[in-house]
Protein backbone atom coordinates (compact mmCIF):
# COMPACT_ATOMS: atom_id res chain seq x y z
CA UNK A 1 13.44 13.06 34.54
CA UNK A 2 12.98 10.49 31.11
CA UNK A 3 9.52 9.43 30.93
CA UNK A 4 10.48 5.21 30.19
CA UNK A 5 7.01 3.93 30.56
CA UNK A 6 3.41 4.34 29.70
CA UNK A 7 2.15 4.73 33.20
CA UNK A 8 4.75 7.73 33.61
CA UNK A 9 3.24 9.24 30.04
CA UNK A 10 -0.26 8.69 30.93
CA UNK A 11 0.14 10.29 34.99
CA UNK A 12 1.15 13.36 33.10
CA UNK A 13 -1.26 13.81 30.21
CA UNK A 14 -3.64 11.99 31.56
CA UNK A 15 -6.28 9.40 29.31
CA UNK A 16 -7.82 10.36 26.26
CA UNK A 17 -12.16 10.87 26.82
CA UNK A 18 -14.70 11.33 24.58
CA UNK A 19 -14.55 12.30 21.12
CA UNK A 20 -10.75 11.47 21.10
CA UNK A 21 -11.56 7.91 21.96
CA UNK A 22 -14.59 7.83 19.47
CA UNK A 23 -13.63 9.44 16.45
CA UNK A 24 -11.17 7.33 14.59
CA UNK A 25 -13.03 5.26 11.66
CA UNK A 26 -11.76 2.48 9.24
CA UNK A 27 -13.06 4.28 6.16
CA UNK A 28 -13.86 6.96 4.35
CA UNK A 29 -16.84 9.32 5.02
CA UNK A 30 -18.59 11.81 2.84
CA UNK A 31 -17.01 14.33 4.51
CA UNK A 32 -13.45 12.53 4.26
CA UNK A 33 -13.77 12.73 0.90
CA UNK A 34 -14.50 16.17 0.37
CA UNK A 35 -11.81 17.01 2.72
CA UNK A 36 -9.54 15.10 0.50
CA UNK A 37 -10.51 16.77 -2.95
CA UNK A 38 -9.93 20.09 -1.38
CA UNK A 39 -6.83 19.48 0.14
CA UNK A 40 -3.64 20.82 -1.44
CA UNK A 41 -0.76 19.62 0.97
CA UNK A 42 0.20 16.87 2.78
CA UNK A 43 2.61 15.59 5.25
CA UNK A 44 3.66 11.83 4.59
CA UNK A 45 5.66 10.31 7.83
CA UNK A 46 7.62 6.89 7.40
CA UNK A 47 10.31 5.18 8.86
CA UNK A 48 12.85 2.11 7.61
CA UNK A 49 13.39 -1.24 8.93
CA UNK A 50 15.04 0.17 11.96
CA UNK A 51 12.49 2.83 12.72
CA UNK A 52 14.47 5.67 11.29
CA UNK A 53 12.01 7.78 10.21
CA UNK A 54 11.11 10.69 7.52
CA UNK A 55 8.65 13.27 7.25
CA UNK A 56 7.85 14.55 3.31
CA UNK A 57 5.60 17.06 2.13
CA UNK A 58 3.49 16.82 -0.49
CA UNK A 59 1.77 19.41 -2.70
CA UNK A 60 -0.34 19.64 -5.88
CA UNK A 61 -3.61 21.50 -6.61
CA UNK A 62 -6.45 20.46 -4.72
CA UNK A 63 -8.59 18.04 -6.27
CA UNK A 64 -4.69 16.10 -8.38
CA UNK A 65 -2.92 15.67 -5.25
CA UNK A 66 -4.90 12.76 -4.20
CA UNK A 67 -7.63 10.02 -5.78
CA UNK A 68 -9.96 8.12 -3.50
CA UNK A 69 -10.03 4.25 -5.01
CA UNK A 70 -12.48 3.05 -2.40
CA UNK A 71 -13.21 3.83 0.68
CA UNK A 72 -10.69 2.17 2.63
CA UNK A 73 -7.79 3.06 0.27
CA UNK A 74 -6.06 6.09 -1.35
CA UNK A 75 -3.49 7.53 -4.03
CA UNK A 76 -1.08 10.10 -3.17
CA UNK A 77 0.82 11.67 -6.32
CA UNK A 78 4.32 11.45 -7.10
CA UNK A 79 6.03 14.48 -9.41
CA UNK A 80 9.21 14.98 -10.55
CA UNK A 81 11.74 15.49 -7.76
CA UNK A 82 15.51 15.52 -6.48
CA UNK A 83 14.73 11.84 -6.74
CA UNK A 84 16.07 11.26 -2.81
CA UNK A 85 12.97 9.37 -2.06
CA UNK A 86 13.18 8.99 1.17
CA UNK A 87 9.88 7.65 2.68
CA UNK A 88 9.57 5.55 -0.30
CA UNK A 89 12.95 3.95 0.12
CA UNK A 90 11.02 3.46 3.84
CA UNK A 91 7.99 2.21 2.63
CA UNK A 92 9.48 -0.80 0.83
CA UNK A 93 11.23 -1.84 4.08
CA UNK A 94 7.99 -0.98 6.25
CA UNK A 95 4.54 -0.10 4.82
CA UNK A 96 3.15 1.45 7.63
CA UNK A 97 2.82 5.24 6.92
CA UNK A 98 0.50 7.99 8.46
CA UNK A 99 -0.63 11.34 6.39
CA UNK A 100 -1.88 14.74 7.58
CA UNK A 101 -3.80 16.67 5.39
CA UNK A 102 -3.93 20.42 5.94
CA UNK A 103 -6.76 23.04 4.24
CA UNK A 104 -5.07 26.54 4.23
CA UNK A 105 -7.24 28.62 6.40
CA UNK A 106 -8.66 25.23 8.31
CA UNK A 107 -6.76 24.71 12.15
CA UNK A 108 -8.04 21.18 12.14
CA UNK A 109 -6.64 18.34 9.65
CA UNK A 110 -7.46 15.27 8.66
CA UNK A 111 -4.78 12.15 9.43
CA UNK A 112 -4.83 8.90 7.77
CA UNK A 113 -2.38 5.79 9.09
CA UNK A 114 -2.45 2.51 7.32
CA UNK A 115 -0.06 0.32 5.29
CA UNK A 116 0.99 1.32 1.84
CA UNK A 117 2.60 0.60 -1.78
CA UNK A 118 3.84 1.74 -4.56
CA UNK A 119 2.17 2.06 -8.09
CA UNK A 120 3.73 3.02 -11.09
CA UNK A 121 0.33 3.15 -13.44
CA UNK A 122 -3.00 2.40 -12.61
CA UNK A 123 -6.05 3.71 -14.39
CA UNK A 124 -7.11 6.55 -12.19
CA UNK A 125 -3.55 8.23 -13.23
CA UNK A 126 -5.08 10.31 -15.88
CA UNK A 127 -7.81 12.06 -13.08
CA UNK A 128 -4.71 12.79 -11.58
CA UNK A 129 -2.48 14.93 -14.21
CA UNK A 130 -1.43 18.47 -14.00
CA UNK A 131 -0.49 20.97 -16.49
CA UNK A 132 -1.04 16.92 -18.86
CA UNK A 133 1.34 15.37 -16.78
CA UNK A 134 0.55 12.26 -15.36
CA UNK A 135 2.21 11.05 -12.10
CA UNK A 136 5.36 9.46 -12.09
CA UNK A 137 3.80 6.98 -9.15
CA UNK A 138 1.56 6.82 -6.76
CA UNK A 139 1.41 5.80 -3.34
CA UNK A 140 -1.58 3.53 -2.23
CA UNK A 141 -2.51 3.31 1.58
CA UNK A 142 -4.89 0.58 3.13
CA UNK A 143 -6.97 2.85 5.50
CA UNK A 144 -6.46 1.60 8.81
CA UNK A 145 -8.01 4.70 10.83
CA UNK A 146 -9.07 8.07 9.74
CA UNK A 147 -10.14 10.47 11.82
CA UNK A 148 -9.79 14.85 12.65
CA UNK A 149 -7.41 16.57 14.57
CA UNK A 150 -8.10 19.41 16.31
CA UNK A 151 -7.03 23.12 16.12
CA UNK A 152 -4.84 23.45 19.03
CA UNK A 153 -1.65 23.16 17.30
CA UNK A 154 -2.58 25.74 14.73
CA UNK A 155 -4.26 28.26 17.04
CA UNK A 156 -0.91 28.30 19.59
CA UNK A 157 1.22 28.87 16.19
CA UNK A 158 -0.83 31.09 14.34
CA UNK A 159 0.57 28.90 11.41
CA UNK A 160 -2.70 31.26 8.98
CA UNK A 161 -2.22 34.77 10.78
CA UNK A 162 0.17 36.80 8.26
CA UNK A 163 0.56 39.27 10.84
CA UNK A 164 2.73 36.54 12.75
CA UNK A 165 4.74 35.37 9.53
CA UNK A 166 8.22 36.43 9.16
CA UNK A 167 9.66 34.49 6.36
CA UNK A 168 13.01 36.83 6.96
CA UNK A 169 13.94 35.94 9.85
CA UNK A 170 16.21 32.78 8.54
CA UNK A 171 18.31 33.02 5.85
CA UNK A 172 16.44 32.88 1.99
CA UNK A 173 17.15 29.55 0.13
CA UNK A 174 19.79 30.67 -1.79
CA UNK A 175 21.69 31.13 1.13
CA UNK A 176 20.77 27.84 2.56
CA UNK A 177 21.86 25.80 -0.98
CA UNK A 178 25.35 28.26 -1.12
CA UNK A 179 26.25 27.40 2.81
CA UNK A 180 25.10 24.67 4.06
CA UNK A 181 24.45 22.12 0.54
CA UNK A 182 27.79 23.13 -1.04
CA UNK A 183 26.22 23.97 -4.17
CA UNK A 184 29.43 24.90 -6.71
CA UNK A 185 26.80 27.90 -7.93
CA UNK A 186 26.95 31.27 -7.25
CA UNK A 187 24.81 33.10 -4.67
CA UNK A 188 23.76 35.08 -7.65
CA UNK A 189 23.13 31.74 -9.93
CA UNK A 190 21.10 30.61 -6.69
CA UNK A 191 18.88 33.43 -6.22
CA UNK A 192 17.78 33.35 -10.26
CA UNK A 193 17.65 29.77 -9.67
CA UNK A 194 15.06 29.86 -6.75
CA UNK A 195 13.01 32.83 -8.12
CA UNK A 196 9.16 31.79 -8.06
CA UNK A 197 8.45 32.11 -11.35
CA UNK A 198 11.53 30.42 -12.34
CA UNK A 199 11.69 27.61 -9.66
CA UNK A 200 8.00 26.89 -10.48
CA UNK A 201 8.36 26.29 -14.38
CA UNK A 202 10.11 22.44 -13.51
CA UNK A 203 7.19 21.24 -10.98
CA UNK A 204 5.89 19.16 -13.59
């Protein structure tokens, strides 16, 4: 059976007690901070006008891939992409975003919602450069709650155990690009293409 209505949701999962009712905040903490210069990867989720949402990831070495301004509002770095732009293209029709920020090694995270913009310069962009390459833009966020997530997720998944990894059990990305993106390259071309060390020479 659908589950329509809040009463239905909440008869199944039941309320939220303690801690999870307790530990959202409006700004940043010590430890938020630190959390956020160590953190190399985020997920961004956003959604249009019409709630039609998108989920990006984010990644950059800890300590570039995002700037605190204050405490009740962040940066999140921009590089050089396939220039789709998705959540962007959201934000500008709905500034309401929420971030997850993962620690390799860490099962909890740290999640940020709020309402954000775009920048295309601002003074801090220079803390923010890799390899001397300032952002392109930034995305701002007005902190509306921060708070920790627990391990749960990660600890059912075993998302950091290599022993459960098995990155060959789908196709590799040249495979993906030659079937499914209808790239005019050759499976060959495509596998050069997506090599590490060649891939990584354009992140910047």
């Amino acid at each position: 059976m659908e589950i329509t209505t809040v009463d239905q949701l909440e008869a199944i999962v039941g309320l939220p007690t303690g801690l999870a009712v307790t530990k959202e905040r409006d700004a940043l903490t010590d430890i938020d901070r630190a959390w956020l210069a160590a953190t190399p990867f985020c997920v961004l989720a956003t959604s249009d006008a019409e709630g039609r949402c998108d989920a990006s990831p984010k990644g950059d070495p800890p300590g570039q891939l995002v700037h605190v301004v204050d405490e009740h509002t962040i940066a999140i770095a921009e590089r050089p992409g396939n220039r789709r732009v998705d959540g962007y293209r959201n934000v500008l029709a709905n500034p309401h975003v929420g971030l997850t920020f993962l620690i390799p090694g860490r099962g909890d995270t740290l999640r940020i919602n709020g309402r954000a913009r775009l920048v295309d310069d601002a003074a801090y962009f220079d803390a923010m450069a890799v390899r001397g390459k300032r952002p392109i833009l930034t995305l701002e966020v007005e902190i509306e709650t921060v708070f920790f997530h627990c391990a749960k997720a990660f600890l059912r998944s075993g998302l950091w155990d290599p022993e459960s990894w098995e990155p060959g059990s789908v196709p590799r990305r040249a495979v993906i690009a030659h079937e499914l993106e209808h790239s005019p390259r050759t499976l060959e071309d495509l596998d050069d293409y997506y090599r590490p060390e060649a891939y990584g020479k354009n992140l910047y």
